[in-house]
Protein backbone atom coordinates (compact mmCIF):
# COMPACT_ATOMS: atom_id res chain seq x y z
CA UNK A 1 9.08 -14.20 -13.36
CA UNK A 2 8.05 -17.33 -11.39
CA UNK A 3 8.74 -15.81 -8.07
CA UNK A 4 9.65 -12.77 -7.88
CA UNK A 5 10.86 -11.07 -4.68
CA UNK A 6 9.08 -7.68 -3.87
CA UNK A 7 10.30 -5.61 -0.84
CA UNK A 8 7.28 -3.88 1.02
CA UNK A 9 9.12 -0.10 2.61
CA UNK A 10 7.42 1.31 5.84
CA UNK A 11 5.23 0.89 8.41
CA UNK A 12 3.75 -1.87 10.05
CA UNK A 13 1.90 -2.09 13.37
CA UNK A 14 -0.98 -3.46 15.45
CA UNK A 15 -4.31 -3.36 14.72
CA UNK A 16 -7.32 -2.91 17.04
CA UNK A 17 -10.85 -3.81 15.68
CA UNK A 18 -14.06 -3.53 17.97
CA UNK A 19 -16.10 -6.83 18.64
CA UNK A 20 -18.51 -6.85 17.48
CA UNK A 21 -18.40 -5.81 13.86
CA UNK A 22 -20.46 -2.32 13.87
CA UNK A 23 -19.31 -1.22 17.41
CA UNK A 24 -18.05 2.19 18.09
CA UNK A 25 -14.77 2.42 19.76
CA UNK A 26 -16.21 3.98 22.74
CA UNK A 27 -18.88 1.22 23.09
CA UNK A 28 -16.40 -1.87 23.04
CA UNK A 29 -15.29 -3.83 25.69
CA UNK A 30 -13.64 -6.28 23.72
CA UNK A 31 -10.93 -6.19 20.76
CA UNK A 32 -9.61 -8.51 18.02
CA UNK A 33 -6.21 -8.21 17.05
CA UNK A 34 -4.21 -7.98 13.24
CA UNK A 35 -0.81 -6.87 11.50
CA UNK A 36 -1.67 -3.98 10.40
CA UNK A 37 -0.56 -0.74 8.80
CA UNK A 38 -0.17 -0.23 5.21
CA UNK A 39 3.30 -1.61 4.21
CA UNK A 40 1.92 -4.31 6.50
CA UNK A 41 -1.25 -5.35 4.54
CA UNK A 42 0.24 -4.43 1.28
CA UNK A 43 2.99 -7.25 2.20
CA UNK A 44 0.00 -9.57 3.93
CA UNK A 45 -1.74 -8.91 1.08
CA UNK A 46 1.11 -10.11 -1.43
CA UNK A 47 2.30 -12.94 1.11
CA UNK A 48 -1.60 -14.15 0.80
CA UNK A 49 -1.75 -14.44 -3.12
CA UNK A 50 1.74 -16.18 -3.08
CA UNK A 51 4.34 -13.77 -3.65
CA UNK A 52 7.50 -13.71 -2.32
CA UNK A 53 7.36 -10.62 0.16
CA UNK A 54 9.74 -8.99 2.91
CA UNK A 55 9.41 -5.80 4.92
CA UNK A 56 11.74 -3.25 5.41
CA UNK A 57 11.57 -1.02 8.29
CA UNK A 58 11.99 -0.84 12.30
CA UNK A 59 9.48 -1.87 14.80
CA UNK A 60 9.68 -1.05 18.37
CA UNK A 61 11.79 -3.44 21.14
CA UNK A 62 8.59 -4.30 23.10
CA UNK A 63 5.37 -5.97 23.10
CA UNK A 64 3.97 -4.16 20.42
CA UNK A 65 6.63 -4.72 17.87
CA UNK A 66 7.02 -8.41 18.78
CA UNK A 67 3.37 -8.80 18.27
CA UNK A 68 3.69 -7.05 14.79
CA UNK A 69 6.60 -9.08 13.74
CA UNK A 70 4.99 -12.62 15.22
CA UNK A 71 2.20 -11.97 13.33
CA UNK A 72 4.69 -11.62 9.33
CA UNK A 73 5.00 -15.10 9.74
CA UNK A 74 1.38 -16.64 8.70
CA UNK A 75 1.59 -14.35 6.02
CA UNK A 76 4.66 -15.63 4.30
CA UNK A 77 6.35 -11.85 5.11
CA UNK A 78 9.95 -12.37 5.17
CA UNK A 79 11.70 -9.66 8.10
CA UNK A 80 15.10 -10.29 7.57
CA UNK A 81 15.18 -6.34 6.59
CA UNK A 82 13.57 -5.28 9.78
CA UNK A 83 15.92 -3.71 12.73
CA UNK A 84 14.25 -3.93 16.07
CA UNK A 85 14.61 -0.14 17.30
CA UNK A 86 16.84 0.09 20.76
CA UNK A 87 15.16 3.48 21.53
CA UNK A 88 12.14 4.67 23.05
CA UNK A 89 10.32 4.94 19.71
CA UNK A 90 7.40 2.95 19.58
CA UNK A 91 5.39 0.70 17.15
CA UNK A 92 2.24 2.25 15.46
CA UNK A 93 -1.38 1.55 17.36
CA UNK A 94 -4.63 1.47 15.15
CA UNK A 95 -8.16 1.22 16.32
CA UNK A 96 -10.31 1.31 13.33
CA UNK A 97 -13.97 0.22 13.23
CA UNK A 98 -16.05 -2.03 11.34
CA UNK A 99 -19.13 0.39 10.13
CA UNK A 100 -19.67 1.75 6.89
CA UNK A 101 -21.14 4.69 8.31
CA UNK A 102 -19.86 7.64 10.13
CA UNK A 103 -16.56 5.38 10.55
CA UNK A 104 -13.96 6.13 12.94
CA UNK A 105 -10.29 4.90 12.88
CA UNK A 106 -7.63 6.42 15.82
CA UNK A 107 -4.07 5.99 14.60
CA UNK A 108 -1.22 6.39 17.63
CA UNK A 109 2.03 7.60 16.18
CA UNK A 110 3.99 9.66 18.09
CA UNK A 111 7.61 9.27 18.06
CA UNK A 112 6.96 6.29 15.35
CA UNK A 113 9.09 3.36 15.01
CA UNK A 114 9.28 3.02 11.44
CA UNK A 115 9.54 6.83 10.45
CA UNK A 116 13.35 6.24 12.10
CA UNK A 117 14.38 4.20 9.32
CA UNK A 118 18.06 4.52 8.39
CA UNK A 119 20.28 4.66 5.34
CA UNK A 120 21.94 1.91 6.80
CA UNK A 121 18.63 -0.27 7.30
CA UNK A 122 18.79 0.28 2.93
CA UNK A 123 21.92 -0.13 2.70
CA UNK A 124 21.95 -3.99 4.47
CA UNK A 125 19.32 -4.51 1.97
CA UNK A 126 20.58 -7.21 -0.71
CA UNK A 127 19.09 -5.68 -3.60
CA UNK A 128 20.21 -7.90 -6.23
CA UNK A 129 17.99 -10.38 -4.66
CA UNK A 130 14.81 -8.18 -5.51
CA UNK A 131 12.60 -7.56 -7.98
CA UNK A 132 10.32 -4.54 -7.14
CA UNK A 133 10.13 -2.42 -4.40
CA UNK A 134 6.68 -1.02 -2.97
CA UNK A 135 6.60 2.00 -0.69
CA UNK A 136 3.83 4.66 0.50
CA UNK A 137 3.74 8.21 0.87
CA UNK A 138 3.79 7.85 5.01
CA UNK A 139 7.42 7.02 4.86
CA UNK A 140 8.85 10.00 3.11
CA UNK A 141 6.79 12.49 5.63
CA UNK A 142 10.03 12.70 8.17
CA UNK A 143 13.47 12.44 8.23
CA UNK A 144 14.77 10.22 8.94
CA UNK A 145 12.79 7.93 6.91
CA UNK A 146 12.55 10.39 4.21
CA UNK A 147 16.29 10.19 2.91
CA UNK A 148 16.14 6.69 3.91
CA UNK A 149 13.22 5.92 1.08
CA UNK A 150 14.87 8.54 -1.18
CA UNK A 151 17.67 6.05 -1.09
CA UNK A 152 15.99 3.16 -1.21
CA UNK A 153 14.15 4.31 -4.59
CA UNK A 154 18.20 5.24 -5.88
CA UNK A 155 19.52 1.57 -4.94
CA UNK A 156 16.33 -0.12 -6.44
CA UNK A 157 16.99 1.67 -9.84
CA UNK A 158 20.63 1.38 -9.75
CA UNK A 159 19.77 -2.37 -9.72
CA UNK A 160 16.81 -1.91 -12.45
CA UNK A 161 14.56 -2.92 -9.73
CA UNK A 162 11.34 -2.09 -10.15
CA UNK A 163 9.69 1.01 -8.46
CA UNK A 164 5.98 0.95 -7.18
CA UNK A 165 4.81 4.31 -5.28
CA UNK A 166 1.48 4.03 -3.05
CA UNK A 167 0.64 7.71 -2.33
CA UNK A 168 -1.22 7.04 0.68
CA UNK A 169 -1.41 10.77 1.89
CA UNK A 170 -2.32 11.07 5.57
CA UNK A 171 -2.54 14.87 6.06
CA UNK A 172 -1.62 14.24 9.76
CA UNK A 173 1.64 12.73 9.03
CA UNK A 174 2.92 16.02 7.22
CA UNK A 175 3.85 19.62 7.92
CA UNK A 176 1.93 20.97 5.30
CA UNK A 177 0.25 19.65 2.19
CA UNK A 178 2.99 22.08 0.16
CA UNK A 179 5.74 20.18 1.70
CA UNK A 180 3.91 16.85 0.74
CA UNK A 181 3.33 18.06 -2.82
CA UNK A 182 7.33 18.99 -3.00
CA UNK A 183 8.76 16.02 -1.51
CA UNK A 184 6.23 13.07 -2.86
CA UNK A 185 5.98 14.73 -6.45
CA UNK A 186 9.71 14.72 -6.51
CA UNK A 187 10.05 10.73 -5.49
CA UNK A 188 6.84 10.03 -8.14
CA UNK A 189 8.90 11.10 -10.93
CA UNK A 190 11.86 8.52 -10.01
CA UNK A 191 8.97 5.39 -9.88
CA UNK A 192 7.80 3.52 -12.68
CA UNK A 193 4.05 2.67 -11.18
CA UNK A 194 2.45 5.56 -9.69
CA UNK A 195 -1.21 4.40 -7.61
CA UNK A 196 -3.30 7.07 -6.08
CA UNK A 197 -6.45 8.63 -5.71
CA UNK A 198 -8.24 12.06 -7.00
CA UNK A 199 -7.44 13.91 -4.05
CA UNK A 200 -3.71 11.93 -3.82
CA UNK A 201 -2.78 12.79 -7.20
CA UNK A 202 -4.46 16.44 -6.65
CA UNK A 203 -1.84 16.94 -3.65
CA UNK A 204 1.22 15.81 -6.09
CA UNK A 205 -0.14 18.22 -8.78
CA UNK A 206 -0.34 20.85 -5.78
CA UNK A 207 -3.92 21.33 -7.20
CA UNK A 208 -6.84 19.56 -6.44
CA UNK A 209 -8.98 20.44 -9.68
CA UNK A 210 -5.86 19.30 -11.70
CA UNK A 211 -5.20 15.48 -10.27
CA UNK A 212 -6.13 13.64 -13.16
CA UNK A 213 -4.19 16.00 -15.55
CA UNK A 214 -0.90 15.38 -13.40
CA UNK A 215 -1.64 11.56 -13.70
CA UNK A 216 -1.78 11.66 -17.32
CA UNK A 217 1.56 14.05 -17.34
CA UNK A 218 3.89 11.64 -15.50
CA UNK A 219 2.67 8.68 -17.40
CA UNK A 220 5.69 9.27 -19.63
CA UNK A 221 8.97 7.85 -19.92
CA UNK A 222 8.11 4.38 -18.87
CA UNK A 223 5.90 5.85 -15.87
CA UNK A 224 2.25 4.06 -15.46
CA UNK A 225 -0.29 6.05 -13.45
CA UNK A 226 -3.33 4.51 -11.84
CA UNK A 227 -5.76 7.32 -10.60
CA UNK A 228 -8.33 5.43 -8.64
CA UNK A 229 -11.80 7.47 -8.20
CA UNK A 230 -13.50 5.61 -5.49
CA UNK A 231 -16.94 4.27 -6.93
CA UNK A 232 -16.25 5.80 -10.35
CA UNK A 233 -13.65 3.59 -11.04
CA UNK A 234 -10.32 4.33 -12.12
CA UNK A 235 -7.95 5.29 -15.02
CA UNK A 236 -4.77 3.98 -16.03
CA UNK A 237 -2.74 6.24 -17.71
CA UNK A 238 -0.05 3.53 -19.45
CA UNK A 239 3.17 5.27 -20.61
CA UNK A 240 5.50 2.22 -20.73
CA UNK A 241 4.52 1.48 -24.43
CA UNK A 242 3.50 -1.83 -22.90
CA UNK A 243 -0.29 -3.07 -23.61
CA UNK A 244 -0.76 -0.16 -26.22
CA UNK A 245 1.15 2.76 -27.84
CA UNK A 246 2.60 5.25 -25.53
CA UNK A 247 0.34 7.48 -23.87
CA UNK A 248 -2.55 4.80 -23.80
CA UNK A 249 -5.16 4.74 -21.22
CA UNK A 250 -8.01 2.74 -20.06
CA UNK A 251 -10.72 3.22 -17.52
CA UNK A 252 -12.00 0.16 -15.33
CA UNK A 253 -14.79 0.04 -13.06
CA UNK A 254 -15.34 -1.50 -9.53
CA UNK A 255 -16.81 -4.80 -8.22
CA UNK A 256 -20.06 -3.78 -6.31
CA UNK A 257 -20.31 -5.05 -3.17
CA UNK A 258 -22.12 -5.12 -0.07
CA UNK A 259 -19.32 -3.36 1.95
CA UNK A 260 -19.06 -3.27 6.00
CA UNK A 261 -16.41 -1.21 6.28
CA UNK A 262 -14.10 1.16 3.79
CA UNK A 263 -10.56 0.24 4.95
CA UNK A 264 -7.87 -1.65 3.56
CA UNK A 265 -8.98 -1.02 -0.46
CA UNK A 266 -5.90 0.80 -1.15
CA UNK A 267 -3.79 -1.87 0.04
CA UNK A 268 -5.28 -4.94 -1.25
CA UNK A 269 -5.18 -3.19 -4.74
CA UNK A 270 -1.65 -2.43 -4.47
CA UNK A 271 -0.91 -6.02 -3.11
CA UNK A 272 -2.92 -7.68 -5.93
CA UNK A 273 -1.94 -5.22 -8.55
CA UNK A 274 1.82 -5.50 -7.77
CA UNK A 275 1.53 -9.30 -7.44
CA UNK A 276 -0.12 -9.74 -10.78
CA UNK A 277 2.44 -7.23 -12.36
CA UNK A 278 5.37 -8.95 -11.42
CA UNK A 279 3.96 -12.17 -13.27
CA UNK A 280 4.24 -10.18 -16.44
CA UNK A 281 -0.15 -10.02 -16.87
CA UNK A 282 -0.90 -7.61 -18.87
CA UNK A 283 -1.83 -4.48 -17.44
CA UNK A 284 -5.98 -4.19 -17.91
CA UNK A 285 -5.95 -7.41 -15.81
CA UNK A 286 -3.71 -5.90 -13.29
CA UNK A 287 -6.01 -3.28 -12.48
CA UNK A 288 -9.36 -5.31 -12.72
CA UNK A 289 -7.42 -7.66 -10.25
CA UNK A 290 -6.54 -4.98 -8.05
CA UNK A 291 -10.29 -3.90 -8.22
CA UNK A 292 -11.30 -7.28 -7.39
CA UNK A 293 -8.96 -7.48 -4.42
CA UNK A 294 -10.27 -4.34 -2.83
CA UNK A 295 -13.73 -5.16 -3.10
CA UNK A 296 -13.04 -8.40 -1.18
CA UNK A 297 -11.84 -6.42 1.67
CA UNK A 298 -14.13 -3.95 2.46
CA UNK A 299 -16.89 -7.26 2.92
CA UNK A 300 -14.61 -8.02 5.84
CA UNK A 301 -13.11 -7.55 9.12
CA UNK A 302 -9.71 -6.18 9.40
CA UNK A 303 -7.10 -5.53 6.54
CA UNK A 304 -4.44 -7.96 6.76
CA UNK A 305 -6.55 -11.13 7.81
CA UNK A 306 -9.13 -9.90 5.00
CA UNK A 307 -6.80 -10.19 1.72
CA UNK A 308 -7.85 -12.92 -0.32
CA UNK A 309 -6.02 -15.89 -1.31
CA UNK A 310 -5.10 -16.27 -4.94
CA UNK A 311 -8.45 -19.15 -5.19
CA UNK A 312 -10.39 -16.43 -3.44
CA UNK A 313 -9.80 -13.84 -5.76
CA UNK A 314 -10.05 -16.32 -9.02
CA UNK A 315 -13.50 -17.29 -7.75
CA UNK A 316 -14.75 -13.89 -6.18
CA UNK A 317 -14.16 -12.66 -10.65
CA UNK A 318 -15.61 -15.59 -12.42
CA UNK A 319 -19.10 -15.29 -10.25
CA UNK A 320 -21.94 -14.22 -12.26
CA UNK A 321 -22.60 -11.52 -9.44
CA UNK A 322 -18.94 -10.30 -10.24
CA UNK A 323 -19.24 -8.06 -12.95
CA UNK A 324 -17.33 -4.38 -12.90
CA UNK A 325 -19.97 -1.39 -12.99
């Protein structure tokens, strides 16, 4: 596809990052400012390499929501498909600090804007306009976001859209990890791409000793599973029949890097993977690209203003220092 359209679901916010870089949180006395959240660096991090991205989701009728939505715009995120919420809900506050050790992020979601996402918000959606959708666990941890994504994931297959599942588990987002397991295993079998770490994959299989077994299991029917072990790499468990026979899997290893902080990874390899994906590359280049990506952002400050550009990322893989371990 030359430009295809790919619909970020969930939450976006503010950002709050200590200045400067290495400060605690209780230490600072000044802040810099991002989009953040992670439907909102997944889509700055698509909107960066070129893609054609929108949000869907609510944001908060106040400073805080303005801010979030102001800052779509020198990203290339489209918000069309975001309702400003009437109520007293409110948009999520991050303060997350740039150390590599002993690092502390404080996330401020009560009574969160985007976790009141409606059926209707999907339903307004013109989905024969799009060509993947991209959502995280965080949105199916409450109603009524839950049935809202649950929908979402329906419409996008009704219209052979294709389905791209971020597990993103926050423990603190969810009654249990049981309930998790139940409701996120349940939408992973209706997606097609299926990214997520050991432990991530270990809360789907309701086991943690038995992650990478339940990776390998859904990759069927179509399903590809990418079950990302931190500095070990990952494994891509391909069951589209695409770059190999059915069943096929590959390992790839990271970029090593200098980093100065651990955020933002997990986004910035969805955003690149998804990006590259959509382009029809072939799927070992996919993943290598979302390695790349990630590496890039832990070297910098914030999430959403760290996501490379598609020059950036071209450059940061075809430097002799660049090679995968």
């Amino acid at each position: 596809m030359d430009n295809p359209h790919i619909i970020v679901l969930g939450r976006a916010g503010l950002d709050l990052y200590p200045d400067p870089p290495g400060t605690k949180i209780e230490d600072a006395l000044t802040f810099t400012s991002a989009l953040g959240g992670s439907s909102g660096n997944i889509a700055a991090g698509l909107g960066r390499l070129g893609s054609r991205v929108s949000l869907l989701g609510r944001v908060s009728d106040d400073a805080v929501g303005k801010y979030t939505l102001n800052q779509c715009a020198p990203y290339g995120i489209g918000t069309d498909n975001v309702v400003v919420e009437r109520s007293e809900v409110r948009t999520t506050l991050a303060l997350s600090e740039t150390r590599t050790g002993d690092t502390q992020t404080v996330i401020y979601r009560n009574d969160a804007a985007d976790l009141n996402l409606q059926v209707e918000d999907v339903e307004w959606v013109e989905w024969e306009t799009v060509n993947a959708l991209i959502f995280t666990g965080t949105s199916l941890a409450k109603e009524p976001s839950r049935t809202a994504t649950l929908t979402a994931i329906d419409m996008a297959k009704a219209h052979g859209i294709t389905v791209m599942f971020d597990v993103d588990h926050r423990a603190y987002s969810w009654a249990s990890v049981e309930e998790a397991a139940q409701v996120c295993g349940a939408a992973a079998e209706k997606c097609h791409i299926i990214i997520g770490n050991d432990d991530e994959f270990g809360v789907l299989a309701g086991d943690y000793d038995k992650g990478r077994a339940h990776a390998e299991a859904l990759a069927t029917d179509g399903r590809i599973c990418v079950y990302k072990r931190g500095a070990d790499g990952s494994i891509t468990f391909d069951g589209s029949g695409g770059d190999g026979r059915d069943g096929d899997s590959f390992d790839t290893g990271i970029y090593p890097v200098t980093a100065i902080k651990p955020t933002g990874a997990g986004d910035a390899f969805m955003a690149s993977f998804a990006h590259n994906f959509m382009r029809d590359v072939d799927l070992r280049t996919c993943v290598a690209r979302g390695s790349a990506a990630a590496a890039i952002v832990v070297t910098r400050v914030g999430c959403a203003p760290a996501m490379p550009t598609e020059i950036e990322l071209a450059d940061f893989m075809s430097a002799p220092s660049s090679q995968t371990a």
